[in-house]
N, C-alpha and C. Protein backbone atom coordinates (compact mmCIF):
# COMPACT_ATOMS: atom_id res chain seq x y z
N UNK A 1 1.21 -23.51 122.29
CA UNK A 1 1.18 -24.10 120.99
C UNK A 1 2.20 -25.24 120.97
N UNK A 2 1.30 -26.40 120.78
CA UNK A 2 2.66 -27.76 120.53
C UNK A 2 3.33 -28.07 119.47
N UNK A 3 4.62 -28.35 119.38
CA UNK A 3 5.24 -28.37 118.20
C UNK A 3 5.39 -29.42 118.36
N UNK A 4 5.48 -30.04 116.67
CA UNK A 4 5.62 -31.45 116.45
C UNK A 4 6.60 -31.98 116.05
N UNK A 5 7.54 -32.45 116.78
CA UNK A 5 8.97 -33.14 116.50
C UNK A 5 9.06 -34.37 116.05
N UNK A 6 8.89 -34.37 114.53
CA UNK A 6 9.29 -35.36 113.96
C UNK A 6 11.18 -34.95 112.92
N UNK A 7 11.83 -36.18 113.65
CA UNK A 7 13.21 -35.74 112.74
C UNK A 7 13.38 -35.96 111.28
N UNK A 8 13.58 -35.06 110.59
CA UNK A 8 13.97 -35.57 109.04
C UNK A 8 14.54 -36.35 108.92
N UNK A 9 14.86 -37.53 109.31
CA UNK A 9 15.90 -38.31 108.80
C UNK A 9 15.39 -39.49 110.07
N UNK A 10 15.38 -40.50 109.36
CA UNK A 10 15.26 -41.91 110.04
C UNK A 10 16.10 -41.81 111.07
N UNK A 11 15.77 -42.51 111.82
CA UNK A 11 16.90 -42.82 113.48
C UNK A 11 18.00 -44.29 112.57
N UNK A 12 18.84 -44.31 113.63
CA UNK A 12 19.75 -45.27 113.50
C UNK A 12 18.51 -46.91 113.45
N UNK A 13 18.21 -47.06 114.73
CA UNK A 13 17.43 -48.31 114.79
C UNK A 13 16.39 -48.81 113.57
N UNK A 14 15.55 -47.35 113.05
CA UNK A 14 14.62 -47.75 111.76
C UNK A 14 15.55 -47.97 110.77
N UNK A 15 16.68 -47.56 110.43
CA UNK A 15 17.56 -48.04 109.13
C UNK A 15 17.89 -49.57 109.38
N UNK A 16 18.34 -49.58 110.96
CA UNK A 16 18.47 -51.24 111.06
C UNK A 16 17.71 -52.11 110.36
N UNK A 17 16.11 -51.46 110.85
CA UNK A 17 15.06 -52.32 111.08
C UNK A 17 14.65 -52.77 109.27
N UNK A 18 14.96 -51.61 108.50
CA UNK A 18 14.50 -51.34 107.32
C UNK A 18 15.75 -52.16 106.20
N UNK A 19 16.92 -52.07 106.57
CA UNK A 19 18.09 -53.18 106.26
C UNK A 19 17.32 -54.33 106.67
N UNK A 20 16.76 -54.96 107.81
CA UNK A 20 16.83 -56.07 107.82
C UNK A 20 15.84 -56.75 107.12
N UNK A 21 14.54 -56.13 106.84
CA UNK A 21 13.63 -56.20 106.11
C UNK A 21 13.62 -56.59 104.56
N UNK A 22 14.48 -55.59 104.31
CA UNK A 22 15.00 -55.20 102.54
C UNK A 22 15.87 -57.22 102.67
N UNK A 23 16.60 -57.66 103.30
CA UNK A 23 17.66 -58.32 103.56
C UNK A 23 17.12 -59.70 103.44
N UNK A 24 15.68 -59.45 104.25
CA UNK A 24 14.41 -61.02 104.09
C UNK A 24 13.85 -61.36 103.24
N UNK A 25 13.54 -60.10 102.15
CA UNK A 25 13.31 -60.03 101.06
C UNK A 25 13.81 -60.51 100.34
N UNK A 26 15.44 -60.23 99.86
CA UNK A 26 15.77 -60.67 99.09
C UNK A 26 16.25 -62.09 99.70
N UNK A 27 16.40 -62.38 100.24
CA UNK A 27 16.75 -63.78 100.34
C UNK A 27 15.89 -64.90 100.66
N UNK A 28 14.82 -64.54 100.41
CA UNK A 28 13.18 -64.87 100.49
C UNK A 28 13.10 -65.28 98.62
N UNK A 29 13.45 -64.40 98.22
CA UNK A 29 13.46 -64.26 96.49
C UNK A 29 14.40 -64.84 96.09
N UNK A 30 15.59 -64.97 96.61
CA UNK A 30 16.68 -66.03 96.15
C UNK A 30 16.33 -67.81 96.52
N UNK A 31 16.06 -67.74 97.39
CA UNK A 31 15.32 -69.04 97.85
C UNK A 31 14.54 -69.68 96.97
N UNK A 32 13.25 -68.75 96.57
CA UNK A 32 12.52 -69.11 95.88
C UNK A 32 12.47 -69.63 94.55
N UNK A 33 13.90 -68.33 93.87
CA UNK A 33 14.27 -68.50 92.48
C UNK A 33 14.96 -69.76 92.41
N UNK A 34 15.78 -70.14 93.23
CA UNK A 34 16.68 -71.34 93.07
C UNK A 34 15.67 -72.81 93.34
N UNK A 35 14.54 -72.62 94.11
CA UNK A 35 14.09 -73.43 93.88
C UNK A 35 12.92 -73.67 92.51
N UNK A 36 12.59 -72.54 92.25
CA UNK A 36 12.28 -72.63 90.67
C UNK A 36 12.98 -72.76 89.65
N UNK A 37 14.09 -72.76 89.59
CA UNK A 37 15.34 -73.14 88.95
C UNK A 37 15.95 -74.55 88.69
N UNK A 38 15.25 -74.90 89.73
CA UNK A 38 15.61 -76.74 90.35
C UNK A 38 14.92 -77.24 89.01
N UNK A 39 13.53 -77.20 89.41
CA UNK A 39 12.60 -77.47 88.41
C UNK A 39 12.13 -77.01 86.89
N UNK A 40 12.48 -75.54 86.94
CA UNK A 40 12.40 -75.01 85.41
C UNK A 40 14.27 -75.56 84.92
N UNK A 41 15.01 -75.68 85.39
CA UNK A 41 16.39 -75.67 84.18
C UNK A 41 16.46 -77.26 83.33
N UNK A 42 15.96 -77.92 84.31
CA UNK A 42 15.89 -79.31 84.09
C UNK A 42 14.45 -79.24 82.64
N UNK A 43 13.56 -78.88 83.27
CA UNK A 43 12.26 -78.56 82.30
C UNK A 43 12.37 -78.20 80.85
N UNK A 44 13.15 -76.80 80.97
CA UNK A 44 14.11 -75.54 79.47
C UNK A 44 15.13 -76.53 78.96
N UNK A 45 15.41 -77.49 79.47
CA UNK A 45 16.62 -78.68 78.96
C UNK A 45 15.88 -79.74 78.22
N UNK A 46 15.17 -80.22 78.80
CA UNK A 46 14.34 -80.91 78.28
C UNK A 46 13.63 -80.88 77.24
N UNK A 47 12.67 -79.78 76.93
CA UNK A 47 12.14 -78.83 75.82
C UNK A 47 13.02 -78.33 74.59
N UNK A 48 14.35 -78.11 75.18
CA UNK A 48 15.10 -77.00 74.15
C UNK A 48 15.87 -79.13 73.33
N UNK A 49 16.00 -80.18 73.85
CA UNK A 49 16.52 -80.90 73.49
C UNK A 49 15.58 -81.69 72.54
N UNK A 50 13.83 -82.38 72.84
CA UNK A 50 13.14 -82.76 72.12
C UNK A 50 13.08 -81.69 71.29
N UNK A 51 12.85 -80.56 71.01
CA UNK A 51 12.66 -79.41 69.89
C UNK A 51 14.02 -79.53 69.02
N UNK A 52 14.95 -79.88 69.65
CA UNK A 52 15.96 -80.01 68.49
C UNK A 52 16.09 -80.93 67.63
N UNK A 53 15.77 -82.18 67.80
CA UNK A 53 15.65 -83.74 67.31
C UNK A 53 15.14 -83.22 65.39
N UNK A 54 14.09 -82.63 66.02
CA UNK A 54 13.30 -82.38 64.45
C UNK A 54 14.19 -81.23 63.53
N UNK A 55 14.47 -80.43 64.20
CA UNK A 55 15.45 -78.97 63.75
C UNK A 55 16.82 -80.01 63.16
N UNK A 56 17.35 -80.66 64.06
CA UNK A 56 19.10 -81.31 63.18
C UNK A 56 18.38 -82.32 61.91
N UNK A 57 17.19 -82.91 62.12
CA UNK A 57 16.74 -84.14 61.03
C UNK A 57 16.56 -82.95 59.65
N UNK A 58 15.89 -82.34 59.91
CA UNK A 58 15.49 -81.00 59.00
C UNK A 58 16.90 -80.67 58.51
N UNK A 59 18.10 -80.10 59.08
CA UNK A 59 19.56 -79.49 58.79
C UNK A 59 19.89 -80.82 58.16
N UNK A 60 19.88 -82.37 58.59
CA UNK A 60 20.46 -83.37 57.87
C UNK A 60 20.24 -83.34 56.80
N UNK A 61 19.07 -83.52 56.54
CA UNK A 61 18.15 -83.23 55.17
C UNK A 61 18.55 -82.48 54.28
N UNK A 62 18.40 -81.19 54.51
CA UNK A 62 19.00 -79.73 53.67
C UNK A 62 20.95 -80.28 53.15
N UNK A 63 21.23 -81.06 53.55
CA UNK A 63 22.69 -81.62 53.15
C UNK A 63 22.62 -82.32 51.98
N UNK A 64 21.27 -83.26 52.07
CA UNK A 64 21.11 -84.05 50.84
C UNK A 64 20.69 -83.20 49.26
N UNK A 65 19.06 -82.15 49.26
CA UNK A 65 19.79 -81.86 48.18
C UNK A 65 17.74 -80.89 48.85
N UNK A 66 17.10 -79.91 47.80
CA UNK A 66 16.04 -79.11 48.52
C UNK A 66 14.75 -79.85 48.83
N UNK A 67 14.78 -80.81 47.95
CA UNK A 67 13.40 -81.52 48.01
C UNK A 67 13.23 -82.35 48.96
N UNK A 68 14.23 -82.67 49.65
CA UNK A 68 14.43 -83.47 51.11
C UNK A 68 14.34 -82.60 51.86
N UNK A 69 14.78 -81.55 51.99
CA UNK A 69 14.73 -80.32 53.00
C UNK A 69 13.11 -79.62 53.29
N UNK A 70 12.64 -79.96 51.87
CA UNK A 70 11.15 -79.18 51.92
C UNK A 70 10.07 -80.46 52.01
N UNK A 71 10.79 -82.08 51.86
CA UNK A 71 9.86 -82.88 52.50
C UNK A 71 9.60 -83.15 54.35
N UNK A 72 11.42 -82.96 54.48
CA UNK A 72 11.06 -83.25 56.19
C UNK A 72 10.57 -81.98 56.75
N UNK A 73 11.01 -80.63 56.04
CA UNK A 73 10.22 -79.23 56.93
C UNK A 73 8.94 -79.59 56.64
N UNK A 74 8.18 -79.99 55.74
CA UNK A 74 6.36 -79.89 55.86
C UNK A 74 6.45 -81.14 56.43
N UNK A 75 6.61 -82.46 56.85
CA UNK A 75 6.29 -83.55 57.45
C UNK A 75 6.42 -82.89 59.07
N UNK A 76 8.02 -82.33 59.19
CA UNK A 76 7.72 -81.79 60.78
C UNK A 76 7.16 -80.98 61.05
N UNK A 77 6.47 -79.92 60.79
CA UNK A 77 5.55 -78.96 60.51
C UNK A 77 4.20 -78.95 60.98
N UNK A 78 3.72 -80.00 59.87
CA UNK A 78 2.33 -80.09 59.63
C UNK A 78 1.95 -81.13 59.92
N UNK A 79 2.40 -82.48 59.59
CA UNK A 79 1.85 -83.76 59.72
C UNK A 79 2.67 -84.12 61.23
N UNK A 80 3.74 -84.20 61.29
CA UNK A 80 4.43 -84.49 63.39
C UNK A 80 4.04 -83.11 64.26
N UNK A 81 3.62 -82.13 63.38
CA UNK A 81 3.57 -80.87 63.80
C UNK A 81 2.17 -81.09 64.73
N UNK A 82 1.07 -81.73 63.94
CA UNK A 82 -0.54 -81.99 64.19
C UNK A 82 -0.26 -83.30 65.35
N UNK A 83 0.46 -84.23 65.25
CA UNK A 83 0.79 -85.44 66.36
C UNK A 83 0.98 -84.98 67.79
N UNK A 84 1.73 -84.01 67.37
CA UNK A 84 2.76 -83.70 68.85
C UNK A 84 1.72 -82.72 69.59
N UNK A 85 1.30 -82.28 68.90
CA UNK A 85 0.00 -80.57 69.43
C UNK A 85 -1.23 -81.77 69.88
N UNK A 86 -2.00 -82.89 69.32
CA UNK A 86 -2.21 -83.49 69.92
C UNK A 86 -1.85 -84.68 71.26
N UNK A 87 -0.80 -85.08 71.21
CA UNK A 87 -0.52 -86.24 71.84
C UNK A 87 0.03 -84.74 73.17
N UNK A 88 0.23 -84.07 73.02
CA UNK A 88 0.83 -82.89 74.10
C UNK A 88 -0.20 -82.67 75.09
N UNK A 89 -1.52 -82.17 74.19
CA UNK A 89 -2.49 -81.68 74.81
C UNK A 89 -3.39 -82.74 75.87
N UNK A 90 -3.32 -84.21 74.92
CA UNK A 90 -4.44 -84.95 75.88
C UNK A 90 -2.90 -85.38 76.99
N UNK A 91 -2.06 -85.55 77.36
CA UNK A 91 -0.84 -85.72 78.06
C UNK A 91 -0.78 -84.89 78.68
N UNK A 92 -1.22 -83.93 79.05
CA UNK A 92 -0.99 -82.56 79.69
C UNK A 92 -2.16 -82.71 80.88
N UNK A 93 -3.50 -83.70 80.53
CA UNK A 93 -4.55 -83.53 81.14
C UNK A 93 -4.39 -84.19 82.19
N UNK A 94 -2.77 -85.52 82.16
CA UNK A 94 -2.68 -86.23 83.67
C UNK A 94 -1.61 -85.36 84.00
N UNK A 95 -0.98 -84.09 84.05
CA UNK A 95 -0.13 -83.46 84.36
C UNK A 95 -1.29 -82.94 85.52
N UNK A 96 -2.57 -82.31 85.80
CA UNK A 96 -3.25 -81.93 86.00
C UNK A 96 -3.66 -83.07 87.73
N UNK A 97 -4.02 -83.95 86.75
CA UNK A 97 -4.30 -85.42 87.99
C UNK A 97 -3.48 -85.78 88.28
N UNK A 98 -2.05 -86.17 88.09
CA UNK A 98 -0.99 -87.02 88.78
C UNK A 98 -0.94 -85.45 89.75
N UNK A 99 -0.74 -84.22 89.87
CA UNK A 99 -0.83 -83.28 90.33
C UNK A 99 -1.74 -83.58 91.84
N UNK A 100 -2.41 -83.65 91.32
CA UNK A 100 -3.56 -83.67 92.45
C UNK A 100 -3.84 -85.00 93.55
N UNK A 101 -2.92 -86.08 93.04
CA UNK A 101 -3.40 -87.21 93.50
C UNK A 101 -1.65 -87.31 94.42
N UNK A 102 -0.76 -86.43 93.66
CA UNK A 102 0.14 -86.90 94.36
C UNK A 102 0.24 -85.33 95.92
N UNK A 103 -0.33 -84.64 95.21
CA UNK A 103 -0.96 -83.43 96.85
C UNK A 103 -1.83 -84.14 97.92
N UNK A 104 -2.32 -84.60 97.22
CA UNK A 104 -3.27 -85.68 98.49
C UNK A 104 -2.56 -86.86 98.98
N UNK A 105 -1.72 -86.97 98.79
CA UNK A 105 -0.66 -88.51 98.82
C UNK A 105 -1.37 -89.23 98.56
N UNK A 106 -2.40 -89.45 97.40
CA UNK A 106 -2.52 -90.36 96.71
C UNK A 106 -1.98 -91.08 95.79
N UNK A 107 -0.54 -91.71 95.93
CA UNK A 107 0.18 -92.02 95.09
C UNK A 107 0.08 -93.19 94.08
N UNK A 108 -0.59 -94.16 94.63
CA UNK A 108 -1.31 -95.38 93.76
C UNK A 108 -2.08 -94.71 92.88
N UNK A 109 -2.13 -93.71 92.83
CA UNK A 109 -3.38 -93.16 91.79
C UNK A 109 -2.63 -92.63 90.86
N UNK A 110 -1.29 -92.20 90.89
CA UNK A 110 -0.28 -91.59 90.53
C UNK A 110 -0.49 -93.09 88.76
N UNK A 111 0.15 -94.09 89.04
CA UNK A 111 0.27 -95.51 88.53
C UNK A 111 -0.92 -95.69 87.63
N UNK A 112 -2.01 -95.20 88.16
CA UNK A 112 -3.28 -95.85 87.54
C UNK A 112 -3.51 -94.55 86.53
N UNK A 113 -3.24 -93.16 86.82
CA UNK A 113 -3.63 -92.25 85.79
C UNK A 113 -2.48 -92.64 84.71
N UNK A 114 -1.24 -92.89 84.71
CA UNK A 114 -0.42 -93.09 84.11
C UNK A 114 -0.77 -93.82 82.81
N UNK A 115 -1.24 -95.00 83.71
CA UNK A 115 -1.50 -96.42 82.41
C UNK A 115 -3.10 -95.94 82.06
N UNK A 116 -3.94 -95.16 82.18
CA UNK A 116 -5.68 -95.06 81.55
C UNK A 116 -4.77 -93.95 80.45
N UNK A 117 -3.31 -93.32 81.00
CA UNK A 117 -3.24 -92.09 79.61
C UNK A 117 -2.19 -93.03 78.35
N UNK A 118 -1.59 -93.72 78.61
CA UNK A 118 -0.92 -94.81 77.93
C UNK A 118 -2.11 -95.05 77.36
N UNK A 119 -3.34 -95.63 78.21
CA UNK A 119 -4.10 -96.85 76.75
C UNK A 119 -4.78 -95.38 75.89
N UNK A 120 -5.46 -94.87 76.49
CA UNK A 120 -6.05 -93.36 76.03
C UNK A 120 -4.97 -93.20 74.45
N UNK A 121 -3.57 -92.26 74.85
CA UNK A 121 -3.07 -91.73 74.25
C UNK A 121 -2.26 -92.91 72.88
N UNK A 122 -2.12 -94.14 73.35
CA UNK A 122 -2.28 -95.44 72.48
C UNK A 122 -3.27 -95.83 71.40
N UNK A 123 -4.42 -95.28 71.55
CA UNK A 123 -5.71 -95.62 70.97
C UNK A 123 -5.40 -94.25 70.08
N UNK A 124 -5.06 -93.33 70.26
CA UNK A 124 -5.60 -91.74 69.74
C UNK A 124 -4.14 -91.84 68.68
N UNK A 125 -3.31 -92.55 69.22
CA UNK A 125 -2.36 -92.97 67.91
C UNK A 125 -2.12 -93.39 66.87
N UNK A 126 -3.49 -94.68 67.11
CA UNK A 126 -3.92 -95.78 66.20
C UNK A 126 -4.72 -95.12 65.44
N UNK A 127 -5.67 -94.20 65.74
CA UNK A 127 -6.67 -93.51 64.55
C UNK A 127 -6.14 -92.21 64.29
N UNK A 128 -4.58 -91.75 64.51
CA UNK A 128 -3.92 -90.84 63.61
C UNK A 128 -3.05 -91.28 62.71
N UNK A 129 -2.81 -92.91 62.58
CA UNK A 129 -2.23 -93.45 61.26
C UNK A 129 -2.41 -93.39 59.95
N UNK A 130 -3.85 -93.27 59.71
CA UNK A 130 -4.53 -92.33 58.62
C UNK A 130 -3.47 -91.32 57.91
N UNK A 131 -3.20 -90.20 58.96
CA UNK A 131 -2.76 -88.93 58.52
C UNK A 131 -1.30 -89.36 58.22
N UNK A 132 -0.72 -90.03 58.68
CA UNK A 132 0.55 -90.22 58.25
C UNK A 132 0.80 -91.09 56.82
N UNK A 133 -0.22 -92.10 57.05
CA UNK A 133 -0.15 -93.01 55.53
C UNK A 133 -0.35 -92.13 54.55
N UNK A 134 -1.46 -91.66 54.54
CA UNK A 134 -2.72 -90.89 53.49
C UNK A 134 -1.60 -89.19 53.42
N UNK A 135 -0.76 -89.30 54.24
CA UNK A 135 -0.31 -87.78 53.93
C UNK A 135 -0.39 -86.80 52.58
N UNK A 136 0.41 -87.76 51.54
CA UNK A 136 0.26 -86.78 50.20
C UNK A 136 -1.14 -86.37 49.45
N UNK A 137 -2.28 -87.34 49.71
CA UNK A 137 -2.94 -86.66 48.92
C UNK A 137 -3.72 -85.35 49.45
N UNK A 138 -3.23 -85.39 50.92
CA UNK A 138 -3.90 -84.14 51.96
C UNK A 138 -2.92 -83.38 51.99
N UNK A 139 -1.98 -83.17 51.19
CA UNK A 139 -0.82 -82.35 51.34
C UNK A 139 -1.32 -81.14 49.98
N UNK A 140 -1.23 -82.49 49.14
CA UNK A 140 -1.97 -81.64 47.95
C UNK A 140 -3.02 -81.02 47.98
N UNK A 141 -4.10 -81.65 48.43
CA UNK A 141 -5.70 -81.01 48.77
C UNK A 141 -4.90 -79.26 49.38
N UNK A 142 -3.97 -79.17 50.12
CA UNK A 142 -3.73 -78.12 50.94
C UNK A 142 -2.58 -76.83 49.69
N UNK A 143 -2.14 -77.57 48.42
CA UNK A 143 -1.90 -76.58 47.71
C UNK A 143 0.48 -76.83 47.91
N UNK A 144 0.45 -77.89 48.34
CA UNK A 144 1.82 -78.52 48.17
C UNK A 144 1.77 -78.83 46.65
N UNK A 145 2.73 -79.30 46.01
CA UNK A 145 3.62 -80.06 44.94
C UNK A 145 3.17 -81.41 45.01
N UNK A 146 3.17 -82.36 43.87
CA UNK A 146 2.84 -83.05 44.17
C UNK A 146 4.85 -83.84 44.23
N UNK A 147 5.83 -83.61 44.29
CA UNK A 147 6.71 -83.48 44.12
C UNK A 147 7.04 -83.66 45.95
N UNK A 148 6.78 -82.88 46.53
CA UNK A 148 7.19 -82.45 47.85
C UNK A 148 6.20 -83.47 48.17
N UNK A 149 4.72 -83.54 48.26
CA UNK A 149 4.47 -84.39 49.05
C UNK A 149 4.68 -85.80 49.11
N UNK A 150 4.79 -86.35 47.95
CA UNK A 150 5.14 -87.75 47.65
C UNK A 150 6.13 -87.59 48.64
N UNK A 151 7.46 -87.16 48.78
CA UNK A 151 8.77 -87.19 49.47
C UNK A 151 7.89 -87.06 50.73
N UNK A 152 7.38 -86.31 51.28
CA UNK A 152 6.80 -85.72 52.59
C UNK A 152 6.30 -87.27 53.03
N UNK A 153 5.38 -87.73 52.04
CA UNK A 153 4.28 -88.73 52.69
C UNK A 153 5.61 -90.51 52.77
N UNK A 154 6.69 -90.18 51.94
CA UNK A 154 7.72 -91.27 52.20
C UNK A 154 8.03 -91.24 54.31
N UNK A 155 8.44 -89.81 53.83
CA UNK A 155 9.45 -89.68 55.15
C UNK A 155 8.31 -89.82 56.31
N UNK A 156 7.14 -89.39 56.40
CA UNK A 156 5.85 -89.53 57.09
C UNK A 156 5.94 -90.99 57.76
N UNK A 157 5.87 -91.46 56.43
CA UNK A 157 5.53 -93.06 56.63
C UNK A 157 6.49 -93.84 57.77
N UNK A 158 7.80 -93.44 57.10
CA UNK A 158 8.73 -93.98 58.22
C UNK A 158 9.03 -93.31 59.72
N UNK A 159 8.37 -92.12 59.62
CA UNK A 159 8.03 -91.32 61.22
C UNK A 159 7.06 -91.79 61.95
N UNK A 160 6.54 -93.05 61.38
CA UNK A 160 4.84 -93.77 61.93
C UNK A 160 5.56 -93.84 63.88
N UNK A 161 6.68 -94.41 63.80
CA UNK A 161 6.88 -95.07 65.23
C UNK A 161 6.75 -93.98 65.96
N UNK A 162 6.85 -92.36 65.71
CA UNK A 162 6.80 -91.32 66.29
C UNK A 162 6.06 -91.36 67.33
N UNK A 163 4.82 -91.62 66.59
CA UNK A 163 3.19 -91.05 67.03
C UNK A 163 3.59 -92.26 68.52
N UNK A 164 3.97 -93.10 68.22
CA UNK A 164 3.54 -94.36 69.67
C UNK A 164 4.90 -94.17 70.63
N UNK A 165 5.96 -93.16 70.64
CA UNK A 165 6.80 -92.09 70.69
C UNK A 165 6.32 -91.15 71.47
N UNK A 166 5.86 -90.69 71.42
CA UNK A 166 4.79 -89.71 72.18
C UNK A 166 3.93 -90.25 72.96
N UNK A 167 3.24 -91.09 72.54
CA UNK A 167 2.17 -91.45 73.82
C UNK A 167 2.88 -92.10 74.59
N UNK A 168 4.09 -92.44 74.53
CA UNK A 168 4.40 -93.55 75.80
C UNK A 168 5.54 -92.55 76.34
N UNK A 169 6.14 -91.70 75.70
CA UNK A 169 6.87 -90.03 76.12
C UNK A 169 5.88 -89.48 77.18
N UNK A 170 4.78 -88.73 76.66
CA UNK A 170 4.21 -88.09 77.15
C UNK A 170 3.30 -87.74 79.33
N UNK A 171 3.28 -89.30 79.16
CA UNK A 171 2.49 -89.79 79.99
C UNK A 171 3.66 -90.45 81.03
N UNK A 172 4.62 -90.63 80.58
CA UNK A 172 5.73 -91.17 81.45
C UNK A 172 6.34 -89.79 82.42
N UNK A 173 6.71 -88.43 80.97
CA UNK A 173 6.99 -87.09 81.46
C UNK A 173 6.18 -86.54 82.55
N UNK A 174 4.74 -86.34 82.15
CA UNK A 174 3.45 -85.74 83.12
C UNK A 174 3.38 -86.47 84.60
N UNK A 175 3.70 -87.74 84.86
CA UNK A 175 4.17 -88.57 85.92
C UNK A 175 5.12 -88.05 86.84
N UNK A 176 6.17 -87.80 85.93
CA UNK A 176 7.50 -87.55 86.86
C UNK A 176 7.42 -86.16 87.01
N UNK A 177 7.72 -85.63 86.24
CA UNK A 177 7.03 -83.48 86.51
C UNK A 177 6.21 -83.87 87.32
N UNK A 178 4.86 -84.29 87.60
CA UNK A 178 4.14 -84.00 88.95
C UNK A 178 4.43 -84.10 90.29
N UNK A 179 5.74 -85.31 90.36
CA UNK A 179 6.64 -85.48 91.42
C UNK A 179 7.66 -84.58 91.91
N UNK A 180 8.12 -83.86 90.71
CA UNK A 180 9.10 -83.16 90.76
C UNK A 180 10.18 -83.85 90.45
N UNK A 181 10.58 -85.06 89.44
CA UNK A 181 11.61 -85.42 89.15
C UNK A 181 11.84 -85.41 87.98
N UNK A 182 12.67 -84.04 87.79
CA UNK A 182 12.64 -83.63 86.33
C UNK A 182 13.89 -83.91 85.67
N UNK A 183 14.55 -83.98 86.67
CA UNK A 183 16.02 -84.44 85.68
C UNK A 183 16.30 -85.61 85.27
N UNK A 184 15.37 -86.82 85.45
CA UNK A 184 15.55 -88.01 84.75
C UNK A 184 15.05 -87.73 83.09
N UNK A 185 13.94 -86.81 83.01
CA UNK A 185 13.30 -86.79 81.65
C UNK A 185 14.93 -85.78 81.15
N UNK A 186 15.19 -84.89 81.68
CA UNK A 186 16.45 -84.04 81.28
C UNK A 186 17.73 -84.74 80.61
N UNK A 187 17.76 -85.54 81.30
CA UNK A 187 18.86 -86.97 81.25
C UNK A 187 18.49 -87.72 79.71
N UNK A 188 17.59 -88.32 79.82
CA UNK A 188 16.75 -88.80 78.68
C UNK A 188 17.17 -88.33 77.27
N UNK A 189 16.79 -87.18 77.43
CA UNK A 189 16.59 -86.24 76.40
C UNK A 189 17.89 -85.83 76.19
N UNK A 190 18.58 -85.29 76.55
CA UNK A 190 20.04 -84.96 76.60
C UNK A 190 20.53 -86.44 75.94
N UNK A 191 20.48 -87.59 76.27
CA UNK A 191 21.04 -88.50 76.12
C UNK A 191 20.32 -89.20 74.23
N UNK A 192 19.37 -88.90 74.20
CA UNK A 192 18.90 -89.42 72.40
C UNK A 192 19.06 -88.04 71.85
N UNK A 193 19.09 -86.57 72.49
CA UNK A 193 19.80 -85.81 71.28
C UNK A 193 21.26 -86.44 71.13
N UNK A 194 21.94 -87.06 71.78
CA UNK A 194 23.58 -86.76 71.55
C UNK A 194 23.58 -87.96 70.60
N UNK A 195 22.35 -88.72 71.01
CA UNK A 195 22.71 -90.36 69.78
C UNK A 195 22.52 -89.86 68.58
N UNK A 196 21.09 -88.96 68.44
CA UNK A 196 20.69 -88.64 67.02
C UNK A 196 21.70 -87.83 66.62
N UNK A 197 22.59 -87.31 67.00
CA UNK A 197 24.38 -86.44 66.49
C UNK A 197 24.75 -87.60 65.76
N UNK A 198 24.94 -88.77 66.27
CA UNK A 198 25.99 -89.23 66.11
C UNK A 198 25.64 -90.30 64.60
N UNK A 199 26.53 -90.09 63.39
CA UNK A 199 26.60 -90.88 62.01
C UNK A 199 25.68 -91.84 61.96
């Protein structure tokens, strides 16, 4: 009758083997994280800085007195709220192609998607001027004050440069993210939050 000698307990060499393993792993995963880190901290900087622009204009506001506070919260909201969700989305679509053209080292193509989303996202600006002029009486149609929107459709009016703000933002960002050069937009951004601080 053969008995089967297996030892309870790992040998010296499989713990090696199993340390060194565990050891590739993680530094396989540190590698990786830091290089996703490269690119997401610059990205979360970027994001957390345009998202603030509207948040301190909003806090400026609330200083002056409520009806300024409750014109720029529904103007950033609803009316830059509807700009940005558009001008984001069609801007997002050369994030997609500068992507692909710069994997193929197609980089001249890089240039040319750039400027078709400039005139694109240029044009889609021009026939959302409407919504910014015309704001109050679509504010009201929606069950606002007519109080708030008048103020809303002031401050609107003078947010017009926004919209052409975005399209020439947008398409410049989706460019450089596809390259991987994210800390110039980081820079950027960091650099007109600290102006909009300042008196």
């Amino acid at each position: 009758m053969a008995t089967d000698i297996t030892p309870l307990l790992p040998s010296q060499n499989n713990i090696g083997h199993h340390e060194q393993k565990l050891f590739s792993i993680v530094n396989e995963s540190g590698q990786e994280s830091k290089r996703l880190w490269k690119l997401a901290g610059p990205a979360i900087l970027t994001t957390i800085c345009q998202n603030s622009l509207g948040a301190l204009t909003q806090t400026f506001a609330g200083l002056v007195n409520e009806v300024d506070l409750a014109a720029v919260s529904v103007e950033n909201s609803v009316i830059a709220g509807l700009a940005f969700g558009v001008m984001l989305g069609m801007g997002s679509a050369l994030e997609t192609l500068c992507g692909q053209a710069y994997g193929a080292g197609k980089l001249r193509m890089l240039g040319r998607y750039m400027q078709r989303s400039w005139i694109i996202l240029l044009t889609t600006a021009c026939l959302m001027i409407p919504i910014y002029v015309w704001s109050p009486p679509m504010l009201e149609l929606f069950g606002e004050t007519t109080q708030i929107s008048e103020a809303a459709g002031k401050f609107a009016r003078c947010m017009l440069p926004q919209l052409f703000a975005y399209a020439n933002n947008f398409p410049i960002q989706k460019f450089l993210q596809a390259q991987g050069k994210v800390m110039a937009t980081a820079w950027v951004s960091a650099v007109v939050l600290a102006l909009h601080l300042l008196p």
